[in-house]
PDB file of N, CA and C in Angstrom:
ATOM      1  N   UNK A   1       0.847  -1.157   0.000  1.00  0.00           N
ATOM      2  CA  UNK A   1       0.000   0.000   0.000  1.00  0.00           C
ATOM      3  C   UNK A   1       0.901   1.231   0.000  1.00  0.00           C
ATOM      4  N   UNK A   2       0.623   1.985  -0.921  1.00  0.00           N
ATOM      5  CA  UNK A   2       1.465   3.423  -1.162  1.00  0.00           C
ATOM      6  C   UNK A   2       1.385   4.254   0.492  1.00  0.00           C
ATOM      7  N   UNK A   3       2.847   4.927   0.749  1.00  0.00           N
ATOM      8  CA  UNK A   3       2.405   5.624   1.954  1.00  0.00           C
ATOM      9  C   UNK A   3       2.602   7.039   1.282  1.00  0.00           C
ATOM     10  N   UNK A   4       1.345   7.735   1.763  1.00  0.00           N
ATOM     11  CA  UNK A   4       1.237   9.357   1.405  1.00  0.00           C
ATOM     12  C   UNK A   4       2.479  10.174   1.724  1.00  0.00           C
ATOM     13  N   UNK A   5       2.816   9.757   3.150  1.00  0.00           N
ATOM     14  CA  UNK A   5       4.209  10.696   3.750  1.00  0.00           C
ATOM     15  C   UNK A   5       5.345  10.120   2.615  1.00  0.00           C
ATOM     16  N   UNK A   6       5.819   8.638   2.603  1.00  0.00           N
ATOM     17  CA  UNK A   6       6.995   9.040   1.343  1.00  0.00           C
ATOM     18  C   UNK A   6       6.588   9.519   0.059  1.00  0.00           C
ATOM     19  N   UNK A   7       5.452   9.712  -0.723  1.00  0.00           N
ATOM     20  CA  UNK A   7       5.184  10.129  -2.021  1.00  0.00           C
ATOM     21  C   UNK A   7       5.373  11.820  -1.921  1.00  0.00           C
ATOM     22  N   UNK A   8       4.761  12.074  -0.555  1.00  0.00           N
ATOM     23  CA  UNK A   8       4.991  13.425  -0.447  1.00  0.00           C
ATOM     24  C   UNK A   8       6.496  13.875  -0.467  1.00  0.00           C
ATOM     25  N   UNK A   9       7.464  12.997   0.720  1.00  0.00           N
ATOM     26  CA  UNK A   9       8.645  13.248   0.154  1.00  0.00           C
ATOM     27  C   UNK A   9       9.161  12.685  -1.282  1.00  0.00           C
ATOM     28  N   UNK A  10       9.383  12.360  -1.671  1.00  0.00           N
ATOM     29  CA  UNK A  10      10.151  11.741  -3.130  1.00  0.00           C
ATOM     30  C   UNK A  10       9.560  13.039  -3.750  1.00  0.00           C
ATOM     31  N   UNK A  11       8.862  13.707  -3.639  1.00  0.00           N
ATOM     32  CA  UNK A  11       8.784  15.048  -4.268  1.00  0.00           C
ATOM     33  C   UNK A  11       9.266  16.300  -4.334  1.00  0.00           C
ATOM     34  N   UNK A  12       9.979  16.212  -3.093  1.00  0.00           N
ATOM     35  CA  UNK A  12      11.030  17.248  -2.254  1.00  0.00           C
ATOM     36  C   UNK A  12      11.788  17.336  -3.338  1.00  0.00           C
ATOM     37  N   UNK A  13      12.435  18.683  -2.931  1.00  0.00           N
ATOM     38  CA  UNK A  13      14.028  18.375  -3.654  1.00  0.00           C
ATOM     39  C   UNK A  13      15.127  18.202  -2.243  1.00  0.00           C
ATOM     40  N   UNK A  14      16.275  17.806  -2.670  1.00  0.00           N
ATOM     41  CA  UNK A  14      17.468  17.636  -1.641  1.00  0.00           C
ATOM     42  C   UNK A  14      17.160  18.402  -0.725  1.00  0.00           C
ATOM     43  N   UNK A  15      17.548  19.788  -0.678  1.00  0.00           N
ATOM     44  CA  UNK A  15      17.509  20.738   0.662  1.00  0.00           C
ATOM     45  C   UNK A  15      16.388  21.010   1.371  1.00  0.00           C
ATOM     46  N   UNK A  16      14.812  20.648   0.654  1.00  0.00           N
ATOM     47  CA  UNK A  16      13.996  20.614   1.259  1.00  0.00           C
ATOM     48  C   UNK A  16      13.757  18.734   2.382  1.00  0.00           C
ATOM     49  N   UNK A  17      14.224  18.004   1.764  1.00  0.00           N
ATOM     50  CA  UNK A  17      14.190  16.556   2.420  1.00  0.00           C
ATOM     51  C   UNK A  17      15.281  17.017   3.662  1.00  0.00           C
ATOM     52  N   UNK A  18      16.473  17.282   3.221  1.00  0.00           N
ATOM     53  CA  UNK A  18      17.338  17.869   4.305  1.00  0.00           C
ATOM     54  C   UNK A  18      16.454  18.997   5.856  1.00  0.00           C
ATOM     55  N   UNK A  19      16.005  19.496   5.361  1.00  0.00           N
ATOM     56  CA  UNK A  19      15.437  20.501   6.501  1.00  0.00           C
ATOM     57  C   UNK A  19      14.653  19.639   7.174  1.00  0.00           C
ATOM     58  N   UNK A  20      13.503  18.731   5.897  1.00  0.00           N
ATOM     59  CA  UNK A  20      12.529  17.714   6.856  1.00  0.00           C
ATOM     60  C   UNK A  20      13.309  16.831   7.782  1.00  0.00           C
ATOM     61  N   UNK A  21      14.205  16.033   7.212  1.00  0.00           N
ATOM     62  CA  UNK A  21      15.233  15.536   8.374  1.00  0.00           C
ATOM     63  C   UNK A  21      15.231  16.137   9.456  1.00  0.00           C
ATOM     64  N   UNK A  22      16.071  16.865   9.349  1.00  0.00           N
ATOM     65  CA  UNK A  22      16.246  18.113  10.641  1.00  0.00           C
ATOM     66  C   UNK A  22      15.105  17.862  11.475  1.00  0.00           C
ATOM     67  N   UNK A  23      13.772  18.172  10.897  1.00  0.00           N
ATOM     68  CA  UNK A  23      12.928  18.558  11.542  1.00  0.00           C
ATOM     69  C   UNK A  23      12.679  17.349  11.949  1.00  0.00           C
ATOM     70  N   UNK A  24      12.353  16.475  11.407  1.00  0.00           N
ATOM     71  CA  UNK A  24      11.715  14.928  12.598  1.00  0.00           C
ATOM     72  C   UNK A  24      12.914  14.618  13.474  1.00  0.00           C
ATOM     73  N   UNK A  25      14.168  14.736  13.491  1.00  0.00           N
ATOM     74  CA  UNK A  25      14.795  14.491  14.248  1.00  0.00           C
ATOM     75  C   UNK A  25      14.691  15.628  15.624  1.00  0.00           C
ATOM     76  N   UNK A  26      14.373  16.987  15.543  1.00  0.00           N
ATOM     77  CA  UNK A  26      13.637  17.718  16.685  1.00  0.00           C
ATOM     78  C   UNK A  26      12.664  16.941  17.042  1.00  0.00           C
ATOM     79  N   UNK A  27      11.742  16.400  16.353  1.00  0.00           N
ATOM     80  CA  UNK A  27      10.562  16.148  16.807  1.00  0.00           C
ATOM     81  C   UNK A  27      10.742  14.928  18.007  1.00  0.00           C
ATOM     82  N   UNK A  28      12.006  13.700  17.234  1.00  0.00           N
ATOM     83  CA  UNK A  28      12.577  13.216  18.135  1.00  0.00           C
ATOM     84  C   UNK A  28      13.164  13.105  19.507  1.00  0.00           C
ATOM     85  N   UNK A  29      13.365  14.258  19.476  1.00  0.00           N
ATOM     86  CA  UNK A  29      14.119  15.093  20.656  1.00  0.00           C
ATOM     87  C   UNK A  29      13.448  15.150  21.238  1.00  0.00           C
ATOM     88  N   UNK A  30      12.015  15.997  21.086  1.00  0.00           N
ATOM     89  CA  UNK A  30      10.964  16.622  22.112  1.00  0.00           C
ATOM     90  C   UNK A  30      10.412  15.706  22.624  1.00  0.00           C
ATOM     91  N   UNK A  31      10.088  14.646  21.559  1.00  0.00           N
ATOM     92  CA  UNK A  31       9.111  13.657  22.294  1.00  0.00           C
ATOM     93  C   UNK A  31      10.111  12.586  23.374  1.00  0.00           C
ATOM     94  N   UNK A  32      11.403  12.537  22.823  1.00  0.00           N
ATOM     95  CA  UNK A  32      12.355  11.822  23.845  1.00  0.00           C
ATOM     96  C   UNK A  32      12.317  12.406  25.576  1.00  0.00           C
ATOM     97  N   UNK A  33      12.258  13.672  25.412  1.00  0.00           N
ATOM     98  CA  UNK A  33      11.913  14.791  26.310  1.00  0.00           C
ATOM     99  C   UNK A  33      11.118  14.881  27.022  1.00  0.00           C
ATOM    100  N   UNK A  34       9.786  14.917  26.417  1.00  0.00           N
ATOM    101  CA  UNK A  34       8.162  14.635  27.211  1.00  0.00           C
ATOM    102  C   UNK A  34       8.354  13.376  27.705  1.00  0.00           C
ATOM    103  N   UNK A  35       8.850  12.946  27.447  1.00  0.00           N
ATOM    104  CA  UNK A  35       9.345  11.031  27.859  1.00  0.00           C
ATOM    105  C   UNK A  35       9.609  10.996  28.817  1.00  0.00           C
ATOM    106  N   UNK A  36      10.636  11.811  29.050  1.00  0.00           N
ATOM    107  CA  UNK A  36      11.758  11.444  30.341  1.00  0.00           C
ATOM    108  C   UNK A  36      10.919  12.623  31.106  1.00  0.00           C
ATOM    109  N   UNK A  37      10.307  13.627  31.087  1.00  0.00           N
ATOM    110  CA  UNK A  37       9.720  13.869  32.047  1.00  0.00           C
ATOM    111  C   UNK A  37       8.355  13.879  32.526  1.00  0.00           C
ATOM    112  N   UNK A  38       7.292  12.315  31.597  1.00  0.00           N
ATOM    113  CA  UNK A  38       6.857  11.676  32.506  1.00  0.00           C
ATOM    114  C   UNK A  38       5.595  12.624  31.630  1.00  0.00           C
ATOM    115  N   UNK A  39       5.389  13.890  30.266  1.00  0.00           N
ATOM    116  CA  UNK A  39       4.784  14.188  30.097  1.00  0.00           C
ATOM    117  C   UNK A  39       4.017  14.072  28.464  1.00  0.00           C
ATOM    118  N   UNK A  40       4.569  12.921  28.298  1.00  0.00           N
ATOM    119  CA  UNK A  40       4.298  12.275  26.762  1.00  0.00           C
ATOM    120  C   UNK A  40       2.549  11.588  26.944  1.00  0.00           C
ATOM    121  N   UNK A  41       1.531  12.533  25.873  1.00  0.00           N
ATOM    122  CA  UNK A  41       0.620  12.191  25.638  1.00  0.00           C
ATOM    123  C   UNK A  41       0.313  10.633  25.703  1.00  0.00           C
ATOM    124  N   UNK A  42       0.908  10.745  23.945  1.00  0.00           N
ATOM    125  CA  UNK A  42       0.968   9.624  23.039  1.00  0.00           C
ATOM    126  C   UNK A  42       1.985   8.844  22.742  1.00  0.00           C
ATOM    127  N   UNK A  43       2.526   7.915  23.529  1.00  0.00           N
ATOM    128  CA  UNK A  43       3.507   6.794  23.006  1.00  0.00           C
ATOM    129  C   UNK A  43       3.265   6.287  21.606  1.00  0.00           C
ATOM    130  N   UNK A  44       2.797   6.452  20.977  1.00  0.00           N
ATOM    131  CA  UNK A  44       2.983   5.993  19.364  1.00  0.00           C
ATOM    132  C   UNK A  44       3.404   6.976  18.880  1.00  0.00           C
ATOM    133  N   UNK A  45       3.576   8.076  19.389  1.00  0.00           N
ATOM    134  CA  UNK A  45       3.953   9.417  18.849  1.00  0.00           C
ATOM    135  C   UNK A  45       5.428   9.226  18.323  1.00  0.00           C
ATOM    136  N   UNK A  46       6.624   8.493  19.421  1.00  0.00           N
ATOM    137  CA  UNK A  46       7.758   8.095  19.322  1.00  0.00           C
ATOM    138  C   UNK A  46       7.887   7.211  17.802  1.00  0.00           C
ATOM    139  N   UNK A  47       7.211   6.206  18.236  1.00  0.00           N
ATOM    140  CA  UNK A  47       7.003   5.331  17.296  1.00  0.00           C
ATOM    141  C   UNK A  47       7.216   5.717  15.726  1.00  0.00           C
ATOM    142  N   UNK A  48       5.905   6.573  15.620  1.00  0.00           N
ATOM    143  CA  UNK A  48       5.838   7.361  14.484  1.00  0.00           C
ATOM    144  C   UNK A  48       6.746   8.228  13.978  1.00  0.00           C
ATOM    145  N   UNK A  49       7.248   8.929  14.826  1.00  0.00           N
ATOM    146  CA  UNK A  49       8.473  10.539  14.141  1.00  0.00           C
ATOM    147  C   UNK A  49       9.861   9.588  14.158  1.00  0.00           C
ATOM    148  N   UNK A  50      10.228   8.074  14.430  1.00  0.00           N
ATOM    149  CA  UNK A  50      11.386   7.452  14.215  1.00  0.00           C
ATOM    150  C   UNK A  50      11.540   7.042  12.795  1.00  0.00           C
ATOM    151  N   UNK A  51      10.112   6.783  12.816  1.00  0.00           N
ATOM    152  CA  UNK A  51       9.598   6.115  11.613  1.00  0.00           C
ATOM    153  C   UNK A  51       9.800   7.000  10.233  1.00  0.00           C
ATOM    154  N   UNK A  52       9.342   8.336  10.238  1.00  0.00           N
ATOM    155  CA  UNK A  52       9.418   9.490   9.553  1.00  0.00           C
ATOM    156  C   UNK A  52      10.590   9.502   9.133  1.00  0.00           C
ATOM    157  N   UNK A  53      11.402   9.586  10.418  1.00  0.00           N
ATOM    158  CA  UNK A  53      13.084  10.036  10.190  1.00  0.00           C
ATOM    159  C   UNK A  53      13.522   8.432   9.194  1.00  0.00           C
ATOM    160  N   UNK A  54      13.666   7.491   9.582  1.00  0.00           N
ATOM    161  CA  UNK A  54      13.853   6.624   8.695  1.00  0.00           C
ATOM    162  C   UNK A  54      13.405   6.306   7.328  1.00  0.00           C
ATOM    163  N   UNK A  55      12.108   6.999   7.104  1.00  0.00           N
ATOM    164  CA  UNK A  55      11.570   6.851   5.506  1.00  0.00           C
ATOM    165  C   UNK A  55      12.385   7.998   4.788  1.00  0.00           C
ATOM    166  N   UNK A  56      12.518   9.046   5.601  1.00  0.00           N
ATOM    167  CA  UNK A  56      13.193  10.569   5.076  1.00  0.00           C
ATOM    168  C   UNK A  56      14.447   9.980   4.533  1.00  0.00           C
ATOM    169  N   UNK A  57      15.278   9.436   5.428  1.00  0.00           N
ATOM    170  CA  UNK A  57      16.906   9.119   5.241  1.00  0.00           C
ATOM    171  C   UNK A  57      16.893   8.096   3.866  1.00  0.00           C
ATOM    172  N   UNK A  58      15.695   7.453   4.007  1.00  0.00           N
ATOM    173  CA  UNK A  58      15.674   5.893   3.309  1.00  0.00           C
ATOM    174  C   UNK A  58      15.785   6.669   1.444  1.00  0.00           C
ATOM    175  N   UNK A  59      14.601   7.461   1.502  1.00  0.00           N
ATOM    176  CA  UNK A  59      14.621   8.414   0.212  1.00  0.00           C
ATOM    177  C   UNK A  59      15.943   9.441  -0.535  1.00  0.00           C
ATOM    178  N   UNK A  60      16.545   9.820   0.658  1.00  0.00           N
ATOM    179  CA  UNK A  60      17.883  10.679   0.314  1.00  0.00           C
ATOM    180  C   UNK A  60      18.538   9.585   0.003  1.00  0.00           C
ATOM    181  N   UNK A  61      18.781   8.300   0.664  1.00  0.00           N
ATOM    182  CA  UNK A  61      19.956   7.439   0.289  1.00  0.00           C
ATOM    183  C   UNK A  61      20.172   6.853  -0.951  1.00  0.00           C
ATOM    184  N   UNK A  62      18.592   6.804  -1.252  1.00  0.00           N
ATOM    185  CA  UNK A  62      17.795   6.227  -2.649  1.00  0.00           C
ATOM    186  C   UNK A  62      18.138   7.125  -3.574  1.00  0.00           C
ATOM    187  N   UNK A  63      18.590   8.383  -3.596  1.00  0.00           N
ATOM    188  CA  UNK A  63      18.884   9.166  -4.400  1.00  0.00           C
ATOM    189  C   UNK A  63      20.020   9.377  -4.570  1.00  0.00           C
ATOM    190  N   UNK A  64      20.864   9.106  -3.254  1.00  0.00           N
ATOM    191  CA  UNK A  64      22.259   9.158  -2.959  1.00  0.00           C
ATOM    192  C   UNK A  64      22.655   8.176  -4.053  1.00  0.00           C
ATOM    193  N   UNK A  65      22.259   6.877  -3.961  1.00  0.00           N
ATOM    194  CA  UNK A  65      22.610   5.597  -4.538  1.00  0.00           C
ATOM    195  C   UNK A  65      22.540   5.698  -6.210  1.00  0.00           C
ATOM    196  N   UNK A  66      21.539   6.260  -6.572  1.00  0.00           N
ATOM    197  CA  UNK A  66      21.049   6.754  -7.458  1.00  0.00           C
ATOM    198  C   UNK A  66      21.971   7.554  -8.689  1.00  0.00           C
ATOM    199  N   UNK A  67      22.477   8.761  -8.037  1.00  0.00           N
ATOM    200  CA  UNK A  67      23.240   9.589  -8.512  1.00  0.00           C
ATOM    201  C   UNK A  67      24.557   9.159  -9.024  1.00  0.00           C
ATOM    202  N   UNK A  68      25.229   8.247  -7.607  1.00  0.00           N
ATOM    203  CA  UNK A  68      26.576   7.097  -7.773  1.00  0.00           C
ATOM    204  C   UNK A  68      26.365   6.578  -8.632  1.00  0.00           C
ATOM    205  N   UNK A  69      25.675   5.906  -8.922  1.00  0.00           N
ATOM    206  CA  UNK A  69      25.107   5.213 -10.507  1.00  0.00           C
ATOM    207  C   UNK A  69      25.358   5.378 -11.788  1.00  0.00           C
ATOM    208  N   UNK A  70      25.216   6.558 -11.115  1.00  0.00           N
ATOM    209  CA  UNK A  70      24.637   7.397 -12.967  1.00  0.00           C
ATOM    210  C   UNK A  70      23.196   7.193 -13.521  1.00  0.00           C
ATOM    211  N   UNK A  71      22.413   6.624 -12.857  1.00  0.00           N
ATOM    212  CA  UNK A  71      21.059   6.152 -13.462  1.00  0.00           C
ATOM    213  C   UNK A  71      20.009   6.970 -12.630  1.00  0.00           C
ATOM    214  N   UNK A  72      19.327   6.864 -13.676  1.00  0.00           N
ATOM    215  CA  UNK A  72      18.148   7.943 -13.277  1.00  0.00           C
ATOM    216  C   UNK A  72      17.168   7.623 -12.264  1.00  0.00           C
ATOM    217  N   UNK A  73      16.295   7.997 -11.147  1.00  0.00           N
ATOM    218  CA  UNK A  73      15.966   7.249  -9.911  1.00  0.00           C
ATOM    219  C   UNK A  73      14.392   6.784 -10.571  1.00  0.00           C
ATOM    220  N   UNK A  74      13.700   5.728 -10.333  1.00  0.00           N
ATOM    221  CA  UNK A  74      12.639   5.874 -10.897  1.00  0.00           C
ATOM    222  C   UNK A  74      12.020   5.024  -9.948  1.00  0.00           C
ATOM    223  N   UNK A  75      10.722   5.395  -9.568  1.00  0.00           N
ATOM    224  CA  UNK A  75       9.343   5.185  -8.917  1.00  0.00           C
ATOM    225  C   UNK A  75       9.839   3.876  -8.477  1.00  0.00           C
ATOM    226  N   UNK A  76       9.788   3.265  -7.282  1.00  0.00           N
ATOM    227  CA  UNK A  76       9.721   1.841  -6.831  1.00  0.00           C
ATOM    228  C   UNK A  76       8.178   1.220  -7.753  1.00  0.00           C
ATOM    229  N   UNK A  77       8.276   0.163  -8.901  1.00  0.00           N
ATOM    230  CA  UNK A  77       7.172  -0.566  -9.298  1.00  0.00           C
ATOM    231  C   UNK A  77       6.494  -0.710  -8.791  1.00  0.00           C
ATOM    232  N   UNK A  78       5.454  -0.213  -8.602  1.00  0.00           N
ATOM    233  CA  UNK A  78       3.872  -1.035  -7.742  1.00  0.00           C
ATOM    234  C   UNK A  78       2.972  -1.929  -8.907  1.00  0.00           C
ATOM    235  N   UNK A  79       1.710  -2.404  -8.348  1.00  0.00           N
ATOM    236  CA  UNK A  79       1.308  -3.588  -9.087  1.00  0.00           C
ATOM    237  C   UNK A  79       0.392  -2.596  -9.345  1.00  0.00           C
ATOM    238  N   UNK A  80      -0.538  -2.393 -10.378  1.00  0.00           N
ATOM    239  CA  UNK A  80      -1.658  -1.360 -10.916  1.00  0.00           C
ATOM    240  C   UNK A  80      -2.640  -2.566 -10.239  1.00  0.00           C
ATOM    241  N   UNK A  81      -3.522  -1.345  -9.874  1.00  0.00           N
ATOM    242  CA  UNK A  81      -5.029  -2.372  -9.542  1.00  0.00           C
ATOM    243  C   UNK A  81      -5.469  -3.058 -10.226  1.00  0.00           C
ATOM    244  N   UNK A  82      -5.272  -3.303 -12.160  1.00  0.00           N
ATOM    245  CA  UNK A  82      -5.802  -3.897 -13.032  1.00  0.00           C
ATOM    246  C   UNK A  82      -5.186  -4.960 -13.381  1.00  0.00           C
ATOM    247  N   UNK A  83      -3.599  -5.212 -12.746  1.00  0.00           N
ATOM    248  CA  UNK A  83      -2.619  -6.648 -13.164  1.00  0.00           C
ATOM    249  C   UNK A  83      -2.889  -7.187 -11.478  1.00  0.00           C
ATOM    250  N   UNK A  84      -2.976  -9.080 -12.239  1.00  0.00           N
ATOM    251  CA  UNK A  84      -3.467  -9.539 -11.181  1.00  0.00           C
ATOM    252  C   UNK A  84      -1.484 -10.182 -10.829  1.00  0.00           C
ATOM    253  N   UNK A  85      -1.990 -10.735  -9.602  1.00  0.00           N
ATOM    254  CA  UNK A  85      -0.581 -11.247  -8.760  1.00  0.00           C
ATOM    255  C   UNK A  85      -0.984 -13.065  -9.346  1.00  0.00           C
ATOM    256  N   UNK A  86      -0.047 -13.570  -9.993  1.00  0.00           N
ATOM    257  CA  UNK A  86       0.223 -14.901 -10.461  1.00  0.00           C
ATOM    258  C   UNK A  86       0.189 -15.568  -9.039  1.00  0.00           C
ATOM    259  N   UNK A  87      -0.845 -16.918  -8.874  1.00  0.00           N
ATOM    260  CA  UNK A  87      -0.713 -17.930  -7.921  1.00  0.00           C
ATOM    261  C   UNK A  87      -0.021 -18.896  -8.463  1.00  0.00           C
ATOM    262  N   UNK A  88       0.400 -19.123  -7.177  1.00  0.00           N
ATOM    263  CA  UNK A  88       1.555 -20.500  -7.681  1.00  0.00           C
ATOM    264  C   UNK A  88       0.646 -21.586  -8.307  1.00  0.00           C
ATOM    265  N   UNK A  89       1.245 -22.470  -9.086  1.00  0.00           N
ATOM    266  CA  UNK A  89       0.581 -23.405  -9.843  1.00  0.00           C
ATOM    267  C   UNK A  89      -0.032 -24.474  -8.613  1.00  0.00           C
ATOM    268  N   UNK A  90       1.178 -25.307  -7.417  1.00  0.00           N
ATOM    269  CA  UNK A  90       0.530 -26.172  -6.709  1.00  0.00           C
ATOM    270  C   UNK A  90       0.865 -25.556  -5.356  1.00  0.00           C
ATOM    271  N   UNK A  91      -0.264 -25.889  -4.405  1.00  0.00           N
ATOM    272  CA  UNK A  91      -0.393 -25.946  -3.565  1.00  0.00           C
ATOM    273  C   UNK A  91       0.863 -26.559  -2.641  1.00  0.00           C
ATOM    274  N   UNK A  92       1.403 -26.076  -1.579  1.00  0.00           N
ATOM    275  CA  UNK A  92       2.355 -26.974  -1.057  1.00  0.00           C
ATOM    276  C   UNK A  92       2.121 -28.589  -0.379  1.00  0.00           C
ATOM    277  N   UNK A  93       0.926 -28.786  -0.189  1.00  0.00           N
ATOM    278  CA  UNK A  93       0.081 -29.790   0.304  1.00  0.00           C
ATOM    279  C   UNK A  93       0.311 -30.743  -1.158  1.00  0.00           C
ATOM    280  N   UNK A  94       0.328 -30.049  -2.277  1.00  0.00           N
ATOM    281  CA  UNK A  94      -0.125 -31.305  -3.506  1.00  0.00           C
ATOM    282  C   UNK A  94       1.444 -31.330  -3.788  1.00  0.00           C
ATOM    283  N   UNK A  95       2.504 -30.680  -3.763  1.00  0.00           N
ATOM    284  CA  UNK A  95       3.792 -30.597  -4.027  1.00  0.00           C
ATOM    285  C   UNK A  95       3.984 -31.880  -3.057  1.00  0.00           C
ATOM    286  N   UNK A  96       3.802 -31.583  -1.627  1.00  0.00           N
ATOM    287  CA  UNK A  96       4.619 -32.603  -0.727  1.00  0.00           C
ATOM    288  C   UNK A  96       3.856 -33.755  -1.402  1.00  0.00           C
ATOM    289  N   UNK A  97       2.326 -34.259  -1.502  1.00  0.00           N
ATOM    290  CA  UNK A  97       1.708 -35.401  -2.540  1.00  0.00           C
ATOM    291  C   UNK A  97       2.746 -36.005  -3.561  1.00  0.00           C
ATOM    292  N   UNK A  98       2.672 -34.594  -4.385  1.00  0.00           N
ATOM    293  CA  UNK A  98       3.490 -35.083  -5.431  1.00  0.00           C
ATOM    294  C   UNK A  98       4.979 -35.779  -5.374  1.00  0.00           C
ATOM    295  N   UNK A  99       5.623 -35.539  -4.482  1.00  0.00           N
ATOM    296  CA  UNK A  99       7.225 -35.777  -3.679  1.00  0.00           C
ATOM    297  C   UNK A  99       7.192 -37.227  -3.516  1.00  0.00           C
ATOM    298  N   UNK A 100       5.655 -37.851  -2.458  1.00  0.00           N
ATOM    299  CA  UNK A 100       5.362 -38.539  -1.817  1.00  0.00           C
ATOM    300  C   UNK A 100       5.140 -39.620  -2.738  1.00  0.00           C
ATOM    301  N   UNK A 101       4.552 -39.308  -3.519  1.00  0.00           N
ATOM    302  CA  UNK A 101       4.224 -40.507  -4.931  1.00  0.00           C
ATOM    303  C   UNK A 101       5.438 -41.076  -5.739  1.00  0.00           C
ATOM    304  N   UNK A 102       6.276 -39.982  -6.089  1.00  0.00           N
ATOM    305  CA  UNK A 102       7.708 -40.114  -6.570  1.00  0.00           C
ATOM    306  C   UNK A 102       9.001 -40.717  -5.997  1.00  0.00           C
ATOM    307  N   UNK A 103       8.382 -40.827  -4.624  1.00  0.00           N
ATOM    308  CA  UNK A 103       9.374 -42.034  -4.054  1.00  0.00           C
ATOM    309  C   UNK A 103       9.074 -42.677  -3.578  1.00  0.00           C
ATOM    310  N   UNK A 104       7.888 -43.503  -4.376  1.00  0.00           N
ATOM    311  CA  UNK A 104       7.097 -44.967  -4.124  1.00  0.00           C
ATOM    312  C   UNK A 104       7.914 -45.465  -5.193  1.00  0.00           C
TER     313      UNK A 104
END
């Protein structure tokens, strides 16, 4: 499932992803803060702005990697709602069958 927060970033440019960094890593801070003094709302709050900071970094690196390359960065593939996902032909139940027959 597409997440809105990285589509929104991958749209950034560099110095704007850079500042967002910055900024969830404050956000980090504060909520580390409200933590330790016992005045943190929302514990998923942590959860979440680590999370941020790691999709942020994950995208710069992706570009980082990118650039080293020489190749142009392009969209991680998703599956369109209209192509279906291929099921495996057998079942693992009829595979082990099938195994089972073959060394009679």
């Amino acid at each position: 499932m597409p997440n809105p927060l990285a589509d929104e970033a991958r749209s950034m440019t560099d110095s704007e992803l850079g500042e967002a960094i910055n900024e969830a890593y404050r956000e980090v801070f504060n909520l580390q803060f409200q933590r330790g003094t016992r005045q943190l709302q929302n514990p998923m709050a942590m959860r979440q702005a680590r999370r941020q900071v790691a999709r942020l970094r994950t995208i710069l690196r992706e570009r980082h990697l990118a650039e080293a390359a020489g190749t142009p960065l392009e969209p991680l593939a998703r599956i369109a709602d209209d192509e279906e996902i291929e099921e495996p032909a057998e079942s693992v139940e009829e595979q082990s069958d099938d195994a089972a027959s073959e060394e009679e």
